[in-house]
Protein backbone atom coordinates (compact mmCIF):
# COMPACT_ATOMS: atom_id res chain seq x y z
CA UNK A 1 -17.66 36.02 27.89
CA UNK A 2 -16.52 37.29 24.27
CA UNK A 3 -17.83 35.36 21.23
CA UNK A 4 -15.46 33.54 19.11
CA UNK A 5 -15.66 35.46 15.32
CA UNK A 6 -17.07 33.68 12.93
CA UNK A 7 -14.33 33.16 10.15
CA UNK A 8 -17.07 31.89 7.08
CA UNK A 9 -18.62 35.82 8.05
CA UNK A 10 -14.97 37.03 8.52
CA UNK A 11 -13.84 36.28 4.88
CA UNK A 12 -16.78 37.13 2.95
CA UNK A 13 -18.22 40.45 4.62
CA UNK A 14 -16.01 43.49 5.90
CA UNK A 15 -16.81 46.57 8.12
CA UNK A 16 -15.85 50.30 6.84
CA UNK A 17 -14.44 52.61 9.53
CA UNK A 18 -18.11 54.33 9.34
CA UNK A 19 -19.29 50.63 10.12
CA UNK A 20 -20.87 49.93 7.03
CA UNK A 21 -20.98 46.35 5.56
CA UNK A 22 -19.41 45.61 2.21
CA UNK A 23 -19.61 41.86 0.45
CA UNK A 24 -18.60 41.05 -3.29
CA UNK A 25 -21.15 40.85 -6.19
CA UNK A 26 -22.07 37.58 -6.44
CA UNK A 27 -21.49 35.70 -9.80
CA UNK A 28 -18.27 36.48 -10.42
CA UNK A 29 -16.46 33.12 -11.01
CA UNK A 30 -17.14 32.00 -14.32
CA UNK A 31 -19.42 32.62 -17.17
CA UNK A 32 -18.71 36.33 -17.26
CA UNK A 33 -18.38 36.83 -21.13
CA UNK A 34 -22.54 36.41 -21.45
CA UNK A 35 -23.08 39.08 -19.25
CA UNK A 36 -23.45 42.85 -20.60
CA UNK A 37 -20.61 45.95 -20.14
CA UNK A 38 -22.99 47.30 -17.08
CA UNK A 39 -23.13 43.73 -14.83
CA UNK A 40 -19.47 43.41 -15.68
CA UNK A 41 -18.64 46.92 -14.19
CA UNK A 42 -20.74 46.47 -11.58
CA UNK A 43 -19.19 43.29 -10.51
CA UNK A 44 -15.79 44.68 -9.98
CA UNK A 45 -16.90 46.99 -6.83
CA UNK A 46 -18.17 45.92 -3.60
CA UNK A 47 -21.71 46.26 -2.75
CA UNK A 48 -23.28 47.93 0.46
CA UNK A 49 -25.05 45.06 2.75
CA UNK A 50 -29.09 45.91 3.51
CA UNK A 51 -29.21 47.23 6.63
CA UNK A 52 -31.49 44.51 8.36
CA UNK A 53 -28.17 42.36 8.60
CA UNK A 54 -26.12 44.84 10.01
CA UNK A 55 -26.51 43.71 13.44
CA UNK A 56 -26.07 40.27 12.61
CA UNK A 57 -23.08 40.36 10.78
CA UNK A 58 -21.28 43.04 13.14
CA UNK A 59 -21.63 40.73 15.92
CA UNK A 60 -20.54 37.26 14.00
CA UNK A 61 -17.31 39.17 13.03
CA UNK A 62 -16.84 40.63 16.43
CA UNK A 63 -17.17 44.79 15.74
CA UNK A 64 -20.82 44.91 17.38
CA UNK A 65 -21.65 44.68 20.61
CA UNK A 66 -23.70 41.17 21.65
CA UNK A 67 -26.22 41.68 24.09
């Protein structure tokens, strides 16, 4: 039986054609002006998940294979 995705890990994480896992820095809502010229850059890019969630997150949004 195929597993349903899971939208909550749909929206926030997404799989390269590679099948790496990007997310968004965290922190980016508000509050932004007290942070220095280096955090601000680096918020604007996508960051690389560790890889001890890979497997998790590949099979919540439905790329990896459940066993």
């Amino acid at each position: 039986m195929k597993l349903k995705t899971h939208k909550m890990v749909a929206k926030r994480f997404k799989v390269t054609k590679k099948g790496k896992i990007l997310k968004r820095y965290a922190g980016q809502d508000h509050f932004n002006t007290r942070d220095s010229g280096k955090i601000t850059r680096k918020k604007r890019r996508d960051i690389k998940v560790s890889k001890s969630y890979d497997r998790t997150v590949k099979i919540l949004v439905g790329t990896g294979a459940a066993k």
